[in-house]
Protein backbone atom coordinates (compact mmCIF):
# COMPACT_ATOMS: atom_id res chain seq x y z
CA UNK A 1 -3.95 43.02 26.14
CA UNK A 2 -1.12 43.56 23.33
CA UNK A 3 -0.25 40.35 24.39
CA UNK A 4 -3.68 38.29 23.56
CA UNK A 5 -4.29 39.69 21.07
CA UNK A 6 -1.10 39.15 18.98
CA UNK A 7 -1.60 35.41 20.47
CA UNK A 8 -4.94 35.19 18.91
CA UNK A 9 -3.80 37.12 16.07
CA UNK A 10 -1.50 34.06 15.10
CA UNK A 11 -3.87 31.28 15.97
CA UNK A 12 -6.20 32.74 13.47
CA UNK A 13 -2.93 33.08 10.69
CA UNK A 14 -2.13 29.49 10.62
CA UNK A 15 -2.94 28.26 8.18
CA UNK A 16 -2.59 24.46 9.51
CA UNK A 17 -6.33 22.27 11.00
CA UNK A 18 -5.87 21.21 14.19
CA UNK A 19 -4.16 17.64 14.47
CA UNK A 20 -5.48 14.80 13.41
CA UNK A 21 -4.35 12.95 16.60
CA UNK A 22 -5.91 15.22 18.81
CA UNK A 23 -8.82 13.92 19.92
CA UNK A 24 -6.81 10.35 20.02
CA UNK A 25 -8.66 8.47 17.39
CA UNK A 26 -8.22 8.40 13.54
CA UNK A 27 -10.10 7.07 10.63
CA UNK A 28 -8.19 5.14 8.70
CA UNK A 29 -9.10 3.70 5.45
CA UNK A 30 -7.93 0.00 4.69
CA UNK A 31 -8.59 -2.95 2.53
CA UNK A 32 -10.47 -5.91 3.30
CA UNK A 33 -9.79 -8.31 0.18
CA UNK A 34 -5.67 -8.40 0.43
CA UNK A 35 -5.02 -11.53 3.02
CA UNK A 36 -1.53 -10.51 4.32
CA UNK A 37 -1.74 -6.85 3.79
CA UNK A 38 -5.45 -5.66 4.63
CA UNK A 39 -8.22 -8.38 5.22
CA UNK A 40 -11.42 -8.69 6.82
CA UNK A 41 -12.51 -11.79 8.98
CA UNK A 42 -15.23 -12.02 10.95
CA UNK A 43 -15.46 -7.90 11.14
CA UNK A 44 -12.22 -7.89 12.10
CA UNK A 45 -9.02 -6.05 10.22
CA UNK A 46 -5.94 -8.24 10.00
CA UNK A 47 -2.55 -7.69 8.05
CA UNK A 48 0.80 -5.61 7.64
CA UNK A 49 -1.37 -2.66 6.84
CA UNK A 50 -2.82 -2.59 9.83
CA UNK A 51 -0.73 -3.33 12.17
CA UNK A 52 2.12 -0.58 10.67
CA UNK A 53 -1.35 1.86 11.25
CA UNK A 54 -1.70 0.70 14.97
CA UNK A 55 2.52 0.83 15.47
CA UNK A 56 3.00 4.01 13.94
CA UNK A 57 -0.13 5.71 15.59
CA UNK A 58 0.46 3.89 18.78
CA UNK A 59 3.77 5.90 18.72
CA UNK A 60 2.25 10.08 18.27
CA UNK A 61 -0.48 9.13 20.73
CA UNK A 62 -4.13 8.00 18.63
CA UNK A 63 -5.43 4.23 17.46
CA UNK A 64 -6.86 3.64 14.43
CA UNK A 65 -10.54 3.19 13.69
CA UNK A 66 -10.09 1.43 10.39
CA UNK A 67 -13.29 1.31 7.67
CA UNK A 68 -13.09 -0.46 4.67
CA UNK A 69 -11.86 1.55 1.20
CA UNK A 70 -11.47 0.21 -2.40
CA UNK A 71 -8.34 0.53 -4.63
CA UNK A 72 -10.27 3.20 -6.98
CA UNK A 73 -11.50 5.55 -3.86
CA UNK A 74 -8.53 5.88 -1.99
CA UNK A 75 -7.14 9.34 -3.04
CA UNK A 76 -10.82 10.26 -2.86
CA UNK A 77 -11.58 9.70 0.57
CA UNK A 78 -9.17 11.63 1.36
CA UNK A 79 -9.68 15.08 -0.61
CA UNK A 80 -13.02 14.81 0.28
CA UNK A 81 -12.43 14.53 4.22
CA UNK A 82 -13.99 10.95 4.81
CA UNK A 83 -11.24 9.76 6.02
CA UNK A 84 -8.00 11.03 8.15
CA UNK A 85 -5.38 8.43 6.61
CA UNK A 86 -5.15 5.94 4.03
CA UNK A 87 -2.98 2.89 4.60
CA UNK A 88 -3.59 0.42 1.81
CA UNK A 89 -0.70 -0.67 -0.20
CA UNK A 90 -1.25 2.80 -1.50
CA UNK A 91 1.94 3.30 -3.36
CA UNK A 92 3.79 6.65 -3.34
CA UNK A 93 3.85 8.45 -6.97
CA UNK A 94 4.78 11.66 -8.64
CA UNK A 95 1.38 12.56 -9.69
CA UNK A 96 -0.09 11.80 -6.03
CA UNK A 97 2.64 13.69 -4.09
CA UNK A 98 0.61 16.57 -5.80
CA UNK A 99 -2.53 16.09 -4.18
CA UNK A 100 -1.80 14.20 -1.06
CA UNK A 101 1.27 13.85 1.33
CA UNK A 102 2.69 10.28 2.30
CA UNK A 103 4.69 9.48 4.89
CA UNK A 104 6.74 5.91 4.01
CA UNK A 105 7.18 3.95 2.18
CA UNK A 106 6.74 1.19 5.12
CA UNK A 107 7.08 -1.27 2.49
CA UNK A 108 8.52 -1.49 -1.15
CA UNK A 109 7.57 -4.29 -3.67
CA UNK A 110 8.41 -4.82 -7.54
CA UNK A 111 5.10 -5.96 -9.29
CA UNK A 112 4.28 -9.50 -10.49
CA UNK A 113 2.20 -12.30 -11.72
CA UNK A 114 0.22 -15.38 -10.02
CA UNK A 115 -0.58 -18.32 -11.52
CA UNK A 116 -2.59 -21.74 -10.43
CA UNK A 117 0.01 -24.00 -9.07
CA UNK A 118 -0.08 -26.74 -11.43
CA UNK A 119 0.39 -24.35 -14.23
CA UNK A 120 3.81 -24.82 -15.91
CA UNK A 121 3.40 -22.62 -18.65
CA UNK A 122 4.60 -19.56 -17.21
CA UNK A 123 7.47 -19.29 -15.92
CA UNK A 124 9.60 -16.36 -17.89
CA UNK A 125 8.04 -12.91 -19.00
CA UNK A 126 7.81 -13.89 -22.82
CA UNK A 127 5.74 -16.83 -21.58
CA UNK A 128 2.57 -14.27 -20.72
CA UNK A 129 2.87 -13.44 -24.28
CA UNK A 130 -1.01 -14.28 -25.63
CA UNK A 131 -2.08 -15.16 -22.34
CA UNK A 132 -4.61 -13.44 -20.19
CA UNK A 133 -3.88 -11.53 -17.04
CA UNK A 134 -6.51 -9.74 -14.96
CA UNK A 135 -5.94 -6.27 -13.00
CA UNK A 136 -8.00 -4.08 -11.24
CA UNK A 137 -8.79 -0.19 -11.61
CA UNK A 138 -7.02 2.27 -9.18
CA UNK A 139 -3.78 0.66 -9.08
CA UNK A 140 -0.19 1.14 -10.27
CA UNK A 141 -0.28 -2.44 -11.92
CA UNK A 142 -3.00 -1.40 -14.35
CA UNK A 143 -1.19 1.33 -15.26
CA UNK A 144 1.81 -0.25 -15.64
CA UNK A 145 0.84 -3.03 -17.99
CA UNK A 146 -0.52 -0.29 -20.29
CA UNK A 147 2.82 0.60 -21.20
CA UNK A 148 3.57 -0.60 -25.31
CA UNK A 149 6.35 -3.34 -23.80
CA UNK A 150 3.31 -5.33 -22.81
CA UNK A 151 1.36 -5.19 -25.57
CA UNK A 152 1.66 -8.48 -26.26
CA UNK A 153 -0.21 -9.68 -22.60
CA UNK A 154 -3.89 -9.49 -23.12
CA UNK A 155 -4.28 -7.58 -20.12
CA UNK A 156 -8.19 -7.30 -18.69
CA UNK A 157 -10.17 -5.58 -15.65
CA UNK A 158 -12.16 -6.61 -13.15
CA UNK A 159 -13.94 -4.88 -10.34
CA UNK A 160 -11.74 -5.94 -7.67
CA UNK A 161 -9.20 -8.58 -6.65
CA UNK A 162 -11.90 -11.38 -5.46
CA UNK A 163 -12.82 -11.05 -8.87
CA UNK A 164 -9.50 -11.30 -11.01
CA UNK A 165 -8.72 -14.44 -8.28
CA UNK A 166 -12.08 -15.94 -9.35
CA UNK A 167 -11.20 -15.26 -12.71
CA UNK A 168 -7.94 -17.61 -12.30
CA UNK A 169 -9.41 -20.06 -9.69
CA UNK A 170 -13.02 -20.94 -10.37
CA UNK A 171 -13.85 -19.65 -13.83
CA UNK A 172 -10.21 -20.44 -15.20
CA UNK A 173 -10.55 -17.11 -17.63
CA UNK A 174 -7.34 -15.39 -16.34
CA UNK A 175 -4.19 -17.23 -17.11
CA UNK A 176 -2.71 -14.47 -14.47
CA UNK A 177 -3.19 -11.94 -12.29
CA UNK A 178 -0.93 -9.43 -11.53
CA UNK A 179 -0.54 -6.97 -8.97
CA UNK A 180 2.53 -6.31 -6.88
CA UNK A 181 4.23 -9.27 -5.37
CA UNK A 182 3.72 -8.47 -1.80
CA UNK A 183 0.52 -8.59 -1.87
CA UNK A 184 0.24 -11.72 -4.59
CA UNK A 185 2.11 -13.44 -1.45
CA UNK A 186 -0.44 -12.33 0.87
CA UNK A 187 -3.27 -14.02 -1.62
CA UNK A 188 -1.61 -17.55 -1.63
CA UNK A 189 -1.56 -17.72 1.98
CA UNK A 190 -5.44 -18.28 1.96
CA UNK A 191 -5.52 -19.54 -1.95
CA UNK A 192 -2.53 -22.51 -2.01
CA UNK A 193 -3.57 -23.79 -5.04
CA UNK A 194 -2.03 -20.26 -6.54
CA UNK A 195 1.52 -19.89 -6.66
CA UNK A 196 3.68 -16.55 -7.54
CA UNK A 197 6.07 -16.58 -10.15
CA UNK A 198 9.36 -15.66 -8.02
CA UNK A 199 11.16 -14.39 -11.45
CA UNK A 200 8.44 -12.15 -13.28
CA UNK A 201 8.51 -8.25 -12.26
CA UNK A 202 7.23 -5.31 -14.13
CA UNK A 203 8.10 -1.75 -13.76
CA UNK A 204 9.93 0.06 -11.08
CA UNK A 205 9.40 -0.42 -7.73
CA UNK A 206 6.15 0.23 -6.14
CA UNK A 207 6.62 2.46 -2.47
CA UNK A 208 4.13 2.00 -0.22
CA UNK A 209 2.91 5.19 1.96
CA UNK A 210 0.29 6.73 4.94
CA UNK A 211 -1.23 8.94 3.09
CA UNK A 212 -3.47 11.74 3.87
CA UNK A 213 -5.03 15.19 2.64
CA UNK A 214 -2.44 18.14 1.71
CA UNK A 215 -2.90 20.64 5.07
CA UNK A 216 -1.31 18.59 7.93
CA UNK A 217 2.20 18.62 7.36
CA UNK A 218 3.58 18.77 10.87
CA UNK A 219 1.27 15.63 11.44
CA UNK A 220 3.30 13.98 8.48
CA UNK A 221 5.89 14.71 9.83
CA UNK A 222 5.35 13.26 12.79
CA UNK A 223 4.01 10.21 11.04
CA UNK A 224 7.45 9.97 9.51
CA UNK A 225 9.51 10.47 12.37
CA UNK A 226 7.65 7.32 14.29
CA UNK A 227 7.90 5.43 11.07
CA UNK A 228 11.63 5.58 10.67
CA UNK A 229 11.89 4.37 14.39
CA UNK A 230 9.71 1.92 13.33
CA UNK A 231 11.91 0.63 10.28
CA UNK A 232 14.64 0.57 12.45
CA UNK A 233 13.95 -1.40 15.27
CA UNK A 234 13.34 -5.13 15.25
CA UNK A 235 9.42 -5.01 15.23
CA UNK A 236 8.93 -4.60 11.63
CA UNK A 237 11.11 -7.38 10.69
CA UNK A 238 8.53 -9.13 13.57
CA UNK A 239 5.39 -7.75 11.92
CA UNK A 240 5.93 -8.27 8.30
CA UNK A 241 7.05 -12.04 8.79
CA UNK A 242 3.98 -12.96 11.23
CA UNK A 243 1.64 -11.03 8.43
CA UNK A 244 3.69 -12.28 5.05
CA UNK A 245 5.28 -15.65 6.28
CA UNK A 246 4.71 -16.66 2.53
CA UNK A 247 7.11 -13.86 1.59
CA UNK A 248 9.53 -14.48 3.63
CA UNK A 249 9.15 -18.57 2.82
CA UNK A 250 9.72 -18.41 -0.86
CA UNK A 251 12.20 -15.31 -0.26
CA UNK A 252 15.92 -15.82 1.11
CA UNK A 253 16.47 -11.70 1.42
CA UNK A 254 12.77 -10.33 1.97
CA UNK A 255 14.18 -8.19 4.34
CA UNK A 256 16.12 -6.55 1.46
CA UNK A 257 13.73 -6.81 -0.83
CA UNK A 258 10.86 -5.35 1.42
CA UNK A 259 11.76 -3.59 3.72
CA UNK A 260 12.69 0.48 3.12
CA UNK A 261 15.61 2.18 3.41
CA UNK A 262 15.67 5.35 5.84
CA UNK A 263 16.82 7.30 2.69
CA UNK A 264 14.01 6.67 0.91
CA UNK A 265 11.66 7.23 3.49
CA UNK A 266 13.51 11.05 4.23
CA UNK A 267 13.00 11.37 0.15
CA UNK A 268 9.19 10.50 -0.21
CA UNK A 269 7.70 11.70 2.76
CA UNK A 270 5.74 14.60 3.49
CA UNK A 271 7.46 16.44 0.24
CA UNK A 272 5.10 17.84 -2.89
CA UNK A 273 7.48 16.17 -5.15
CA UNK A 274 10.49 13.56 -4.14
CA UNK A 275 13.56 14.99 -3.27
CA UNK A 276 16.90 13.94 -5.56
């Protein structure tokens, strides 16, 4: 009797939910408008995002059931329990790490500028000077072209990426759009008459992570462990050309570039703040 009840005793201490894997499937939010990275065609989910979130879930025993999240709502569908995990070129910051654990990056990307592909203006960063370039809210790359170096880029935003690539394509109102350069890749694959400019990069580099709500720290964990096997082996050298052939086309060391260093992933993952 002793014995239960000390059992049940500590069941009702921890202070830990149950597992998100446990019932073996997981909602995962994704996007639907990054060809390459997250894309929906014909109701189906396509891209590096997903298929990392069916490899790495594959591996602790669950399969995604993927629903569709924008840029602005990612860290909120995830506070407010609407969704287990986010995987969504949702790059790994300070101020995040407070509110949500990651476990990654599974991906790392500088940010950087598209351009029509007969456009020879551009072709330097002091080119953009005077010239439009479109963002969209939730992201890193609005933030980052805030900063007083780039005060000299008319930077503008619109909803959503379909809308900053209308902007460029149809409507010719953007001279740019920027965003990070793995996923501007992703976008010429379906638009070829857009081109990225291979020597433009802002900021510091962008860390992509699986995030989900602070509480589930041994399921981050676990997240992490399959992810570094993951890294490692030869399928995500596999997954992330078949997803971002244009990447790896126009890039001679995408592997270095892109792909994350098992250093990194021990520093950023399931931590409240990075480790040094």
């Amino acid at each position: 009797m002793l014995a239960l009840t000390a059992l049940v005793a500590t069941a009702c201490g921890s202070s830990e939910p149950p597992s998100l894997f446990a019932g073996g499937k997981v909602s995962v939010g994704a996007k639907n408008d990054q060809p390459g990275t997250g894309v929906v065609h014909t109701y189906k989910f396509s891209g590096f995002d997903i298929t990392v979130a069916q490899q790495i879930l594959k591996a602790v025993g669950a399969e995604p059931d993927f629903g569709i999240v924008p840029s602005e709502d990612r860290s909120a569908v995830l506070t407010e329990k609407k969704k287990d995990l986010v995987v969504a070129t949702f790059s790994i910051t300070v101020d995040r790490m407070k509110t949500l654990d990651f476990a990654g990056p599974y991906a790392s990307t500088y940010q950087g500028i598209m351009v029509r592909k007969n456009d020879k203006r551009i072709r330097k960063p002091e080119d953009l000077f005077g010239k439009r370039v479109c963002t969209w809210p939730g992201t890193t790359s609005a933030t980052t072209l805030e900063g007083p170096e780039y005060s000299r880029i008319a930077v503008y935003e619109r909803p959503d990426a379909s809308s900053c690539l209308t902007d460029l394509k149809v409507k010719k109102v953007a001279d740019a759009v920027s965003t990070d350069q793995m996923i501007l890749y992703g976008f010429t694959q379906e638009n070829p008459d857009l081109k990225v400019v291979p020597d433009i990069t802002y900021g510091s580099v962008n860390h992509y992570g699986i995030a989900m709500a602070k509480g589930h720290r041994k399921d981050c964990l676990r997240l992490r462990d399959a992810l570094r096997d993951y890294v490692n082996s030869n399928n995500w050298s596999h997954d992330f050309s078949t997803s971002l052939w244009a990447a790896t086309k126009a890039d001679p060391t995408w592997e270095t570039d892109y792909k994350p260093r098992t250093e990194t992933i021990d520093a950023l993952s399931c931590r409240d703040r990075p480790r040094t």
